[in-house]
C-alpha atoms as a PDB file:
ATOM      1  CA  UNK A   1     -14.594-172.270  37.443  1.00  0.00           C
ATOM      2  CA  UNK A   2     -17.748-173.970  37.990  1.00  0.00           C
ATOM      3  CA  UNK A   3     -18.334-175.811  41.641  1.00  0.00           C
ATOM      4  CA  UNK A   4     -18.371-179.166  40.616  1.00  0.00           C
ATOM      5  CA  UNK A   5     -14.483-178.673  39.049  1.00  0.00           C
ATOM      6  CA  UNK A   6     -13.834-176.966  41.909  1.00  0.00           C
ATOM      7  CA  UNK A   7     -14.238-180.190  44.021  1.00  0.00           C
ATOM      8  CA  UNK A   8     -12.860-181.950  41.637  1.00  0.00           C
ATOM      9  CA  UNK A   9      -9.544-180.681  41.683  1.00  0.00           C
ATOM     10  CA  UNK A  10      -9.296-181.665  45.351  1.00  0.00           C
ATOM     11  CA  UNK A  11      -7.194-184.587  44.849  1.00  0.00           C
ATOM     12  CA  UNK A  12      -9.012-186.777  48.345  1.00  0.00           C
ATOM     13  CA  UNK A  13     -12.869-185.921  46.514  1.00  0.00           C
ATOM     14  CA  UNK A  14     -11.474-186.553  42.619  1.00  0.00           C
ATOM     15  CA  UNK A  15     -10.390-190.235  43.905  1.00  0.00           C
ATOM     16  CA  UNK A  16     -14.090-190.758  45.527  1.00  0.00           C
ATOM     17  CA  UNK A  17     -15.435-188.987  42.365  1.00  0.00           C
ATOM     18  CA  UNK A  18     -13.591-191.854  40.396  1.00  0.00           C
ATOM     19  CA  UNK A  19     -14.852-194.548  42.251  1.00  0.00           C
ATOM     20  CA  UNK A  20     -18.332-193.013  42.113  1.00  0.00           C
ATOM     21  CA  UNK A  21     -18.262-193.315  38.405  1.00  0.00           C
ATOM     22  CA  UNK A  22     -17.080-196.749  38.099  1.00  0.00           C
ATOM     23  CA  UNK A  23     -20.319-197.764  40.562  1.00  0.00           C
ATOM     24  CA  UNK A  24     -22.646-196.042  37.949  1.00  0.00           C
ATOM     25  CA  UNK A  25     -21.248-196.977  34.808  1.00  0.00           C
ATOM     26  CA  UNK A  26     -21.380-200.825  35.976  1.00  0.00           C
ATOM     27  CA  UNK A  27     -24.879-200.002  37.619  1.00  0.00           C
ATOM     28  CA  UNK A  28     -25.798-198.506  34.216  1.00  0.00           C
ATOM     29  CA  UNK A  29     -24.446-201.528  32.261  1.00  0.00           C
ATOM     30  CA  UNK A  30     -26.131-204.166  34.611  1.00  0.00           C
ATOM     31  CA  UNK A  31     -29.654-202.353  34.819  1.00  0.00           C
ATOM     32  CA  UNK A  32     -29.756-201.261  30.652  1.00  0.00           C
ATOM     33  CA  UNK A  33     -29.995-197.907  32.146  1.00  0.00           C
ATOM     34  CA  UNK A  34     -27.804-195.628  29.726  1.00  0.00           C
ATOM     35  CA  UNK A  35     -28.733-192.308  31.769  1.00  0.00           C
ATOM     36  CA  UNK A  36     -28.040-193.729  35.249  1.00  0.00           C
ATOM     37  CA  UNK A  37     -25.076-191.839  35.650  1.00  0.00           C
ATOM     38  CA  UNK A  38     -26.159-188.674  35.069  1.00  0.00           C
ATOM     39  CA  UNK A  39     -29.249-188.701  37.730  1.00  0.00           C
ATOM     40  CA  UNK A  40     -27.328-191.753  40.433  1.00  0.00           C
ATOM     41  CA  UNK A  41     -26.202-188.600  42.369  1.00  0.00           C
ATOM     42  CA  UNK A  42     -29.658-187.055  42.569  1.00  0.00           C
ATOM     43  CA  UNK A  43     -31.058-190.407  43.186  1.00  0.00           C
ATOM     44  CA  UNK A  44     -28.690-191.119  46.344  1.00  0.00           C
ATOM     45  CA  UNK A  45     -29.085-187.543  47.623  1.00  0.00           C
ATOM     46  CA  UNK A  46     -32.423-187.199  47.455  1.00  0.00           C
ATOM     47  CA  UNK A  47     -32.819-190.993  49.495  1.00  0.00           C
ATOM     48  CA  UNK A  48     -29.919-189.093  52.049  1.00  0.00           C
ATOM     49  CA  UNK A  49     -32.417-186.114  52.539  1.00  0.00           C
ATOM     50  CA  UNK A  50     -35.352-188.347  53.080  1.00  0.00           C
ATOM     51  CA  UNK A  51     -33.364-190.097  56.333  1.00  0.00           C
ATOM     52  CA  UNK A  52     -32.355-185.849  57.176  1.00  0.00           C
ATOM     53  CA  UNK A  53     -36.070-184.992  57.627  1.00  0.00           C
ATOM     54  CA  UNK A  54     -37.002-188.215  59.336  1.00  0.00           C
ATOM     55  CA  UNK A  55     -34.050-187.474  61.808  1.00  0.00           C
ATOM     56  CA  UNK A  56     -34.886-183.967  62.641  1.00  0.00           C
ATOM     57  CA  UNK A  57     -38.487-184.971  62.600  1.00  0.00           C
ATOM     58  CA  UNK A  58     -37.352-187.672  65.865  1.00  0.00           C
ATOM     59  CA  UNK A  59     -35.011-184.932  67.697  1.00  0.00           C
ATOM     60  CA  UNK A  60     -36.379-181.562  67.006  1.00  0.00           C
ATOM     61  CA  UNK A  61     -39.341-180.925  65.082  1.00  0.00           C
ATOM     62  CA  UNK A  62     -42.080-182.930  66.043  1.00  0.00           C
ATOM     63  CA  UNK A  63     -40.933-183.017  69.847  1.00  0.00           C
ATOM     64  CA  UNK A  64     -41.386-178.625  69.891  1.00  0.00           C
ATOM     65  CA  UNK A  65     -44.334-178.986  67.565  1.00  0.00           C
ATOM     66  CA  UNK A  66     -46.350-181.447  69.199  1.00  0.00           C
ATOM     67  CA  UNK A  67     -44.677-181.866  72.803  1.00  0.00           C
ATOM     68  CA  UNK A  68     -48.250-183.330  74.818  1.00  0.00           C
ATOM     69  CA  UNK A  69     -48.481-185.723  71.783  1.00  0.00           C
ATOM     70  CA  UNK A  70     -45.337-187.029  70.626  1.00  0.00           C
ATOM     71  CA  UNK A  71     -43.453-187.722  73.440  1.00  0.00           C
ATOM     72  CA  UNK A  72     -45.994-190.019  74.694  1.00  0.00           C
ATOM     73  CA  UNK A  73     -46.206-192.070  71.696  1.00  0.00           C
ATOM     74  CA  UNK A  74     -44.509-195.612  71.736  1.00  0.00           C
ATOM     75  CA  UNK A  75     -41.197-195.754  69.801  1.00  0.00           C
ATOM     76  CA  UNK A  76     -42.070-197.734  66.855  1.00  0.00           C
ATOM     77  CA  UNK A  77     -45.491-194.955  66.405  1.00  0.00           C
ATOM     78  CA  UNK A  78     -42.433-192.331  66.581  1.00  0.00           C
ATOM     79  CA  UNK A  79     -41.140-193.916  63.420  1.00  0.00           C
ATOM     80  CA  UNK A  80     -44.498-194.096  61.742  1.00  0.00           C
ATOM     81  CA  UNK A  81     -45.007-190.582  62.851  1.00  0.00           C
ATOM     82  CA  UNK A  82     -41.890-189.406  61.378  1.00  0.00           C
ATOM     83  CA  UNK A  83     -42.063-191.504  58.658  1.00  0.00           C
ATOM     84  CA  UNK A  84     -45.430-189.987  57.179  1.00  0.00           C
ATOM     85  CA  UNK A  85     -43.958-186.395  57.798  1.00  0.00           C
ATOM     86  CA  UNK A  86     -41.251-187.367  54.913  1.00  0.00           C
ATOM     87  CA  UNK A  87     -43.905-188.699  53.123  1.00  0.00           C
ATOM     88  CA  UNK A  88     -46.152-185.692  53.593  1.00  0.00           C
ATOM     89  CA  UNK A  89     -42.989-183.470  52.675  1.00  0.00           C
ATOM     90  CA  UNK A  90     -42.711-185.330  49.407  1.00  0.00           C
ATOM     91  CA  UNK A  91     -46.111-185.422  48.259  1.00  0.00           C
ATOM     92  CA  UNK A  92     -45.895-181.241  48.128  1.00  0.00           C
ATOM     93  CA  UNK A  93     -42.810-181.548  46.194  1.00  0.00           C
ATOM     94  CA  UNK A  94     -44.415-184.070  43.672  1.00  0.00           C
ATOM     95  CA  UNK A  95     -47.839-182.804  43.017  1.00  0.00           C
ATOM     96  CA  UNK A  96     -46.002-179.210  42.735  1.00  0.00           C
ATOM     97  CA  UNK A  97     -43.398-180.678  40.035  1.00  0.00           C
ATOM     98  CA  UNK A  98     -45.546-183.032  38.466  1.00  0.00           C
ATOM     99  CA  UNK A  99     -48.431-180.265  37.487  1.00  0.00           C
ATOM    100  CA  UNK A 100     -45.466-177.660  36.607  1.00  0.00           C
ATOM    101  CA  UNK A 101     -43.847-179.982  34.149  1.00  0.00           C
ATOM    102  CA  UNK A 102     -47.157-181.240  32.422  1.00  0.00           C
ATOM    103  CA  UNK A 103     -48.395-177.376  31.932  1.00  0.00           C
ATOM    104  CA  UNK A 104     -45.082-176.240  30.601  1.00  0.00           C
ATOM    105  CA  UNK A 105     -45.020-177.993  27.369  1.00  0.00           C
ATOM    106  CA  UNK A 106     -42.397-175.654  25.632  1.00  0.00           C
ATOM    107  CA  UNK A 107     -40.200-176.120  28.328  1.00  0.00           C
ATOM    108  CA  UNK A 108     -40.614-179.618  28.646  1.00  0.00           C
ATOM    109  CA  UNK A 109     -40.833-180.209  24.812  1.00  0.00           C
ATOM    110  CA  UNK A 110     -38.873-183.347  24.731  1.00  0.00           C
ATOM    111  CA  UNK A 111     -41.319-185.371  26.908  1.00  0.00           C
ATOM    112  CA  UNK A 112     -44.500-183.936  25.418  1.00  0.00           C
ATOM    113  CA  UNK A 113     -43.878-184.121  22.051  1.00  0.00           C
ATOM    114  CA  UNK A 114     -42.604-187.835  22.434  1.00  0.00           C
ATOM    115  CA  UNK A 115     -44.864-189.296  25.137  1.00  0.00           C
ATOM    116  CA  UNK A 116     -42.613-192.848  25.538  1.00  0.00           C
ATOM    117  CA  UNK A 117     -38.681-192.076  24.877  1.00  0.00           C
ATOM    118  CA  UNK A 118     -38.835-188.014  25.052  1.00  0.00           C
ATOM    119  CA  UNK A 119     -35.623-187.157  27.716  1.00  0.00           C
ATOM    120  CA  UNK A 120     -34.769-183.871  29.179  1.00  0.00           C
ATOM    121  CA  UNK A 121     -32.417-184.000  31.460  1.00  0.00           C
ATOM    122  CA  UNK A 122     -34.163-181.373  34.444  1.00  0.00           C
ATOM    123  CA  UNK A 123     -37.371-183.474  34.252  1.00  0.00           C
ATOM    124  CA  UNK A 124     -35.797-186.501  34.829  1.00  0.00           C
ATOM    125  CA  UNK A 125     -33.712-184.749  37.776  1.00  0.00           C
ATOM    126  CA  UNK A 126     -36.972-184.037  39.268  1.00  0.00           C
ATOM    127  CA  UNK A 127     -38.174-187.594  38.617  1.00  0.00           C
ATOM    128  CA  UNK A 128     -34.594-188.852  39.977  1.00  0.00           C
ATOM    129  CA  UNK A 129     -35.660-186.847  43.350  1.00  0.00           C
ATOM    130  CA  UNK A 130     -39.158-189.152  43.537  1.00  0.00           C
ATOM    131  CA  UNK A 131     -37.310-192.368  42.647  1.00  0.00           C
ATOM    132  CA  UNK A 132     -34.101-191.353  46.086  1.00  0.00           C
ATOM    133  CA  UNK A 133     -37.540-191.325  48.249  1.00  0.00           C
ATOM    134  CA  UNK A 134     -39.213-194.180  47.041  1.00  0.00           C
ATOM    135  CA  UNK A 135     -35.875-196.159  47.568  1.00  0.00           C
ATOM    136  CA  UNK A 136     -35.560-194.384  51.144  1.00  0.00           C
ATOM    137  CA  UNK A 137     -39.468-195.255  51.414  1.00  0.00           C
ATOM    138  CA  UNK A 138     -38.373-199.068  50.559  1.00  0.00           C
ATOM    139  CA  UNK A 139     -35.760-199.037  53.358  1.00  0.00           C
ATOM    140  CA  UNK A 140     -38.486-197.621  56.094  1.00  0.00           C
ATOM    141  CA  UNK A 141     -40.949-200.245  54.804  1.00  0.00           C
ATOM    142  CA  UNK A 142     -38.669-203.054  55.154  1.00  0.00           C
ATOM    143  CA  UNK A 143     -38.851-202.640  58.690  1.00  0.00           C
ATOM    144  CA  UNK A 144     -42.543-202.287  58.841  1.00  0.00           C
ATOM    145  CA  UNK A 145     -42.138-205.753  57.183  1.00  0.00           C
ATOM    146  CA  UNK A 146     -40.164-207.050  59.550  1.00  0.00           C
ATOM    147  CA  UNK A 147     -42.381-205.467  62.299  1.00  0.00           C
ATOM    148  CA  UNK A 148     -45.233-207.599  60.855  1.00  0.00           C
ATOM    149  CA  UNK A 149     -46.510-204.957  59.028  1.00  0.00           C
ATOM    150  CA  UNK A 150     -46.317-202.979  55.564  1.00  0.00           C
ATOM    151  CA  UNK A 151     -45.811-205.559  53.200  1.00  0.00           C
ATOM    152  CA  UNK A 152     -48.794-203.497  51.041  1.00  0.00           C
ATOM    153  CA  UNK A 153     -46.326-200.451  51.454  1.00  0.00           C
ATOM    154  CA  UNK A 154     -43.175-202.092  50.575  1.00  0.00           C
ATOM    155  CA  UNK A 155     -44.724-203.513  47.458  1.00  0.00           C
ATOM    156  CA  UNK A 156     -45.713-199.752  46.650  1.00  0.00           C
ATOM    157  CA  UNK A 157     -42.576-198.885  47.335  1.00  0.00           C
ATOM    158  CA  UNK A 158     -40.564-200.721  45.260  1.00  0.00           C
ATOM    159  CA  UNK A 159     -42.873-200.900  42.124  1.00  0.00           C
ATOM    160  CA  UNK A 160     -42.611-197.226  42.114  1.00  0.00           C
ATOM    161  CA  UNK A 161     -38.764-197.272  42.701  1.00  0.00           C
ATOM    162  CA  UNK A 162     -38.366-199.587  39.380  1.00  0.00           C
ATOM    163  CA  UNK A 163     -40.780-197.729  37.604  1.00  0.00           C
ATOM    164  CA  UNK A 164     -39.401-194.072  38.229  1.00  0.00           C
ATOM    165  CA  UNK A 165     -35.843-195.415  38.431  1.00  0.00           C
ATOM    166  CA  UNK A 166     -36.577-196.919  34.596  1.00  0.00           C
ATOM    167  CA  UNK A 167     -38.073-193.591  33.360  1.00  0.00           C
ATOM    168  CA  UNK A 168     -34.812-191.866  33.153  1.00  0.00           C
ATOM    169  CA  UNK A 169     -33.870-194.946  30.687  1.00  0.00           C
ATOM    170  CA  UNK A 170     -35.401-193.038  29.328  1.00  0.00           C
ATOM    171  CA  UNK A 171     -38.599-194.383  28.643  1.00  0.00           C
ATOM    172  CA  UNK A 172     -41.788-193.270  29.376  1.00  0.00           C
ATOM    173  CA  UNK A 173     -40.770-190.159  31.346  1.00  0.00           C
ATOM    174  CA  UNK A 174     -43.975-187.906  30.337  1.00  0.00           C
ATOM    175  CA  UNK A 175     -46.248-190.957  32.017  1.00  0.00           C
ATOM    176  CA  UNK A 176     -43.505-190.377  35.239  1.00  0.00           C
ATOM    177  CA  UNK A 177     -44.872-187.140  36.111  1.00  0.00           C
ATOM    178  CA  UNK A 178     -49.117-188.278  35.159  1.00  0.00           C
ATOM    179  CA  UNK A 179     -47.885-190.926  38.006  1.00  0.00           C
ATOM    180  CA  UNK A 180     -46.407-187.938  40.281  1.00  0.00           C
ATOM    181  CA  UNK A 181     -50.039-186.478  40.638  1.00  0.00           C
ATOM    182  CA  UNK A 182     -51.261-189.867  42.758  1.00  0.00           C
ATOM    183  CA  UNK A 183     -49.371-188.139  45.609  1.00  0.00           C
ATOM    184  CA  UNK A 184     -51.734-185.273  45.778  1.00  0.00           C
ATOM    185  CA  UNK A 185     -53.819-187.689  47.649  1.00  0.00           C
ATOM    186  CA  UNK A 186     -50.583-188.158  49.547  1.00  0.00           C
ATOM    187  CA  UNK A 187     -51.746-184.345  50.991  1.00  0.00           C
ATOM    188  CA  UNK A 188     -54.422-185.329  52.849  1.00  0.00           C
ATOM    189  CA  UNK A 189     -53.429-189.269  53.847  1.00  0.00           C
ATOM    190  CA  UNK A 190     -51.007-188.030  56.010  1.00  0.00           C
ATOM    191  CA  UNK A 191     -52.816-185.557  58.200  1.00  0.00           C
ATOM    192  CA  UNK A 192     -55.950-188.127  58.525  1.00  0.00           C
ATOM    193  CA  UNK A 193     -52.977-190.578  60.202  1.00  0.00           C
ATOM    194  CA  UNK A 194     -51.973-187.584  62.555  1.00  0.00           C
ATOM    195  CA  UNK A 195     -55.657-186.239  63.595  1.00  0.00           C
ATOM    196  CA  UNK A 196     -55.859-189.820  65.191  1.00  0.00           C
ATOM    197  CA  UNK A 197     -52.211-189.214  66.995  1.00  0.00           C
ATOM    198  CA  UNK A 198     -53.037-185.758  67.878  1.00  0.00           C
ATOM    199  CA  UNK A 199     -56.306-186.616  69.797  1.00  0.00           C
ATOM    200  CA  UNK A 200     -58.528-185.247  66.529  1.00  0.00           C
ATOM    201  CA  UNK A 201     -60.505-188.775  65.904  1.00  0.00           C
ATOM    202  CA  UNK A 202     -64.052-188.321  64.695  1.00  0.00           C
ATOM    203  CA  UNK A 203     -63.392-183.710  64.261  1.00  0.00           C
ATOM    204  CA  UNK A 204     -65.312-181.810  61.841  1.00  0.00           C
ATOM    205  CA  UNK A 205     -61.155-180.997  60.660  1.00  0.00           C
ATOM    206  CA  UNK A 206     -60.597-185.105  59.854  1.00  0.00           C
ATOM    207  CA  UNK A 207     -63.787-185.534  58.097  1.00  0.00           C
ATOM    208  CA  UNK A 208     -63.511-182.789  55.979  1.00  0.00           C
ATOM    209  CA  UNK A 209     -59.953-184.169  55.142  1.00  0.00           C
ATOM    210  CA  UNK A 210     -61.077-187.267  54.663  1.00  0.00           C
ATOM    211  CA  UNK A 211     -63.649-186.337  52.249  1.00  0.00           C
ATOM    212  CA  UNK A 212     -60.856-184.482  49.989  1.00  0.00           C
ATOM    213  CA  UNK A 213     -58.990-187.549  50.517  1.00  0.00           C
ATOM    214  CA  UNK A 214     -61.511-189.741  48.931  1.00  0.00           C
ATOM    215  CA  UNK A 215     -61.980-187.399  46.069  1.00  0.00           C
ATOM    216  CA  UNK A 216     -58.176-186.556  45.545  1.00  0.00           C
ATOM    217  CA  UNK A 217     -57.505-190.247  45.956  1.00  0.00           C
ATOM    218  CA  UNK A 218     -60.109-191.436  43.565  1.00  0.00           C
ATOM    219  CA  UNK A 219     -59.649-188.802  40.471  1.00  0.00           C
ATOM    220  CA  UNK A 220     -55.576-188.774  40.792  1.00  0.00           C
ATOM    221  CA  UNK A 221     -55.127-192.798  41.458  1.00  0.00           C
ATOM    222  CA  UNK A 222     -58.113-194.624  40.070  1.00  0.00           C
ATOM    223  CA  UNK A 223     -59.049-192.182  36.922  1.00  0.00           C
ATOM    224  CA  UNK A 224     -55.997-190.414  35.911  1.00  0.00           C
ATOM    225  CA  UNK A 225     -53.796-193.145  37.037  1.00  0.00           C
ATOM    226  CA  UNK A 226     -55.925-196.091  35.353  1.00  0.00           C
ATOM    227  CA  UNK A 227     -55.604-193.814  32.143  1.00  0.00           C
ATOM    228  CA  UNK A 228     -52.133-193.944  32.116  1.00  0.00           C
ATOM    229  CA  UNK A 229     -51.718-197.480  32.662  1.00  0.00           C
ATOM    230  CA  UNK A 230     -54.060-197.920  29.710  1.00  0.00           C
ATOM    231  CA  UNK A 231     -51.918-195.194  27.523  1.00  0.00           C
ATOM    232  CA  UNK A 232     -48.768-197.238  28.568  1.00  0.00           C
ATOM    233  CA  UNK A 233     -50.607-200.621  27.418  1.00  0.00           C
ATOM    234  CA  UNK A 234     -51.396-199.266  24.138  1.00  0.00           C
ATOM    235  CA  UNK A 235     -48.510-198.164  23.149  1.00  0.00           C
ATOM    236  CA  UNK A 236     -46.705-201.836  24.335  1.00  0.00           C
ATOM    237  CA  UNK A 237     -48.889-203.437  21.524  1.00  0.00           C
ATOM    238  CA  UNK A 238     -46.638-201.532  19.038  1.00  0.00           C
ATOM    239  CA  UNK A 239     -44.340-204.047  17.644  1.00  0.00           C
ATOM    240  CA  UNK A 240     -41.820-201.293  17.134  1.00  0.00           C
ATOM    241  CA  UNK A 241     -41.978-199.937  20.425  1.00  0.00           C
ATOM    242  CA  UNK A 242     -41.834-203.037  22.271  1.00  0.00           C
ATOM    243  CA  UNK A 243     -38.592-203.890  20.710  1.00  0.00           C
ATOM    244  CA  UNK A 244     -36.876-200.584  21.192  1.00  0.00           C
ATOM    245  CA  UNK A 245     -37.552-201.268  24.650  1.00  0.00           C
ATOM    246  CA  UNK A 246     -37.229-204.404  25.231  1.00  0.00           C
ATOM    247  CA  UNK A 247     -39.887-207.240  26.188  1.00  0.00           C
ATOM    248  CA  UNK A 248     -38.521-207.542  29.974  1.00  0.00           C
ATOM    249  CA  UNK A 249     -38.600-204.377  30.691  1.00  0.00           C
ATOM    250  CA  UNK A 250     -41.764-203.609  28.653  1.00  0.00           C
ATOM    251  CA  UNK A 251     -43.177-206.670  30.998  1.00  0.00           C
ATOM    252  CA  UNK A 252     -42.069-205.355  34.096  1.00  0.00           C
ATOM    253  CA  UNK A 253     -43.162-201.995  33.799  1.00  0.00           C
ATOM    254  CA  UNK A 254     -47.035-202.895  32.650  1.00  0.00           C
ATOM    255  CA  UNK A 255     -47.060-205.481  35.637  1.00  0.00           C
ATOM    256  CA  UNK A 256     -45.931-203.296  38.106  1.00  0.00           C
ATOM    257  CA  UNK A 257     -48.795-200.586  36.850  1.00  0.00           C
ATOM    258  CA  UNK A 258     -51.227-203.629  37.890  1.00  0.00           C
ATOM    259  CA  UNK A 259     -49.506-204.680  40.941  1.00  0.00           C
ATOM    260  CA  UNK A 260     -49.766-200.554  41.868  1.00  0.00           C
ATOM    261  CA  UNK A 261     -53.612-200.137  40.788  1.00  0.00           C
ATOM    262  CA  UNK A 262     -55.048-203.528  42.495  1.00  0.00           C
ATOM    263  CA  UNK A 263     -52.877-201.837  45.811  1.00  0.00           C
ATOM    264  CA  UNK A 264     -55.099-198.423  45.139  1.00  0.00           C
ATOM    265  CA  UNK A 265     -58.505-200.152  44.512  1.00  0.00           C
ATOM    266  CA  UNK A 266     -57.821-201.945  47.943  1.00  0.00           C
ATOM    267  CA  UNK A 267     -56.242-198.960  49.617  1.00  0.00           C
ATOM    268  CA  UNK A 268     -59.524-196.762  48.540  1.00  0.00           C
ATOM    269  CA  UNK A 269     -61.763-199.474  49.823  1.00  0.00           C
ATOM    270  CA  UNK A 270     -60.035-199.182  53.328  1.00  0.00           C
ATOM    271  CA  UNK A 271     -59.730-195.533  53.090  1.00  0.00           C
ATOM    272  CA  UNK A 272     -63.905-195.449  52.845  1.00  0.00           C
ATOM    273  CA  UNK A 273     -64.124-198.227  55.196  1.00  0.00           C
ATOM    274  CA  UNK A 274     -61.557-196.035  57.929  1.00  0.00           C
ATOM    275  CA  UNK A 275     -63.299-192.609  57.183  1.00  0.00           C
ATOM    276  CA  UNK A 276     -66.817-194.074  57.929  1.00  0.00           C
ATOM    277  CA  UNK A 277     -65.550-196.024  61.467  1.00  0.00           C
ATOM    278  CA  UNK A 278     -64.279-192.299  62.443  1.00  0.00           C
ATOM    279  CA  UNK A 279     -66.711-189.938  61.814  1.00  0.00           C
ATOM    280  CA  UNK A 280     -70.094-191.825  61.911  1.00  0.00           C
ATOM    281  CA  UNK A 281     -70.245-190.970  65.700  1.00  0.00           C
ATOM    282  CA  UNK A 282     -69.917-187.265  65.191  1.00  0.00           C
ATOM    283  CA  UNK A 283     -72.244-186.442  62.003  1.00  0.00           C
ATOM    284  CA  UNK A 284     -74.797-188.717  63.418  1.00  0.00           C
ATOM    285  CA  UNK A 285     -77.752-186.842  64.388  1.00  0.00           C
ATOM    286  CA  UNK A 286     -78.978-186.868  68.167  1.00  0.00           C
ATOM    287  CA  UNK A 287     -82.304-188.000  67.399  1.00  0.00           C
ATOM    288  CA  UNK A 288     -81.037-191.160  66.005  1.00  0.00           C
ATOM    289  CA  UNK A 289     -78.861-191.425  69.167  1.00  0.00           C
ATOM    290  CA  UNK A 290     -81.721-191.585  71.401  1.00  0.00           C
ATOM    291  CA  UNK A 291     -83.010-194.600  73.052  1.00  0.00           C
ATOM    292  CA  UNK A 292     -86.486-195.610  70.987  1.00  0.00           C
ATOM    293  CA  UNK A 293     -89.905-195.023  73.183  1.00  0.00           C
ATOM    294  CA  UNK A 294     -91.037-198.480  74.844  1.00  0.00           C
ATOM    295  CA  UNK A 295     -94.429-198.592  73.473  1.00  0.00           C
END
């Protein structure tokens, strides 16, 4: 007997199991999503662990890890702080999937060999995982929003939500994990945010992140991901394929890939813009830091 009958034949979980169905099936019906309930579990579990890492992050880990650091940091930099560690956490997970998928092609047959509606059902578990922390990440950016801050981050947020969440439709799943590889930037974003935190500003350690930032950020966002977006565009102008999937959501999808690469052209602009500010003062050479001779 498998686990999953096993709980099932408690009589208090089959009742909740019941209800749980009924949620997805009329989620599925109401969002054209025929998969849904196969991956909502994943989806809500994965968004649960997000909130489990941010938590421990708050009362255990980053309090032992960094004790002179974090305790002294203001509440709402405690969230950030423990809010990029998920995010950090994730990106690992992502870049990891997202290259073993793409070089396993006999494994992942279904999504290779058809590019727009290819479905497997363990890739698009491992997308469902993505699309749980982009919905916790829309929850967390919320209250940057309310905070006066974010609203670039809750856009991101939420565009990549709706776009993973419509992948296991499934449409366009192979694209999914091309998109996955933007958060191998993700790797070095987060530790340039804590060598600031940590005392590091202006160290030979953040500039050389920040220069495998840029380059991460700039091949995996602006070159890979622009290709994408243009893959996903051509195939939209195929009558046949636009009707299989429907105009709205064929609309949606290809303005959200727009919405996401203006937010990446700006966010690399700020990235060079922040990386210069911080380590100008330490690769500067003394000479040019010497007063000039009265003549």
């Amino acid at each position: 007997m498998s686990f999953k009958d096993r709980i099932l034949k408690n009589p208090f979980l089959h009742r909740y199991d019941d209800h749980f169905n009924m949620i997805s099936d009329y989620l599925s019906d109401l969002l054209h999503l025929p998969k849904l309930p196969d991956h909502l579990l994943i989806i809500i579990s994965s968004t649960f662990i997000c909130f489990i890492i941010q938590f421990t992050s708050h009362l255990s880990i980053s309090p032992k890890l960094f004790p002179q650091h974090y305790n002294k940091l203001s509440k709402f930099t405690k969230f950030n702080w423990d809010t990029h560690l998920v995010a950090w956490v994730h990106s690992f997970y992502a870049t990891f999937i997202a290259i073993y998928v793409l070089l396993n092609e006999d494994q992942f047959s279904m999504i290779h060999d058809d590019k727009i509606f290819g479905y497997d059902h363990l890739a698009m578990n491992f997308l469902s995982i993505s699309a749980g922390y982009f919905l916790w990440d829309i929850i967390v950016s919320s209250v940057l929003v309310l905070k006066g801050y974010g609203i670039g981050f809750f856009l991101h947020a939420f565009s990549c939500f709706i776009a993973y969440l419509y992948t296991i439709k499934p449409f366009v799943g192979y694209y999914g994990f091309v998109f996955l590889l933007w958060e191998a930037s993700t790797i070095f974003l987060n530790p340039h945010w804590f060598f600031d935190k940590i005392g590091m500003t202006g160290s030979k350690a953040q500039m050389y992140n920040g220069v495998a930032l840029l380059i991460t950020f700039f091949l995996s966002r602006l070159v890979l991901g622009n290709w994408a977006s243009y893959q996903i565009f051509l195939h939209g102008t195929n009558p046949a394929i636009r009707e299989r999937v429907g105009p709205k959501t064929m609309n949606t999808i290809l303005c959200l890939d727009v919405l996401l690469s203006v937010l990446n052209i700006y966010w690399f602009y700020q990235m060079i813009a922040s990386i210069k500010k911080r380590v100008a003062p330490s690769i500067r050479s003394p000479i040019y830091r010497k007063k000039p001779k009265t003549m």
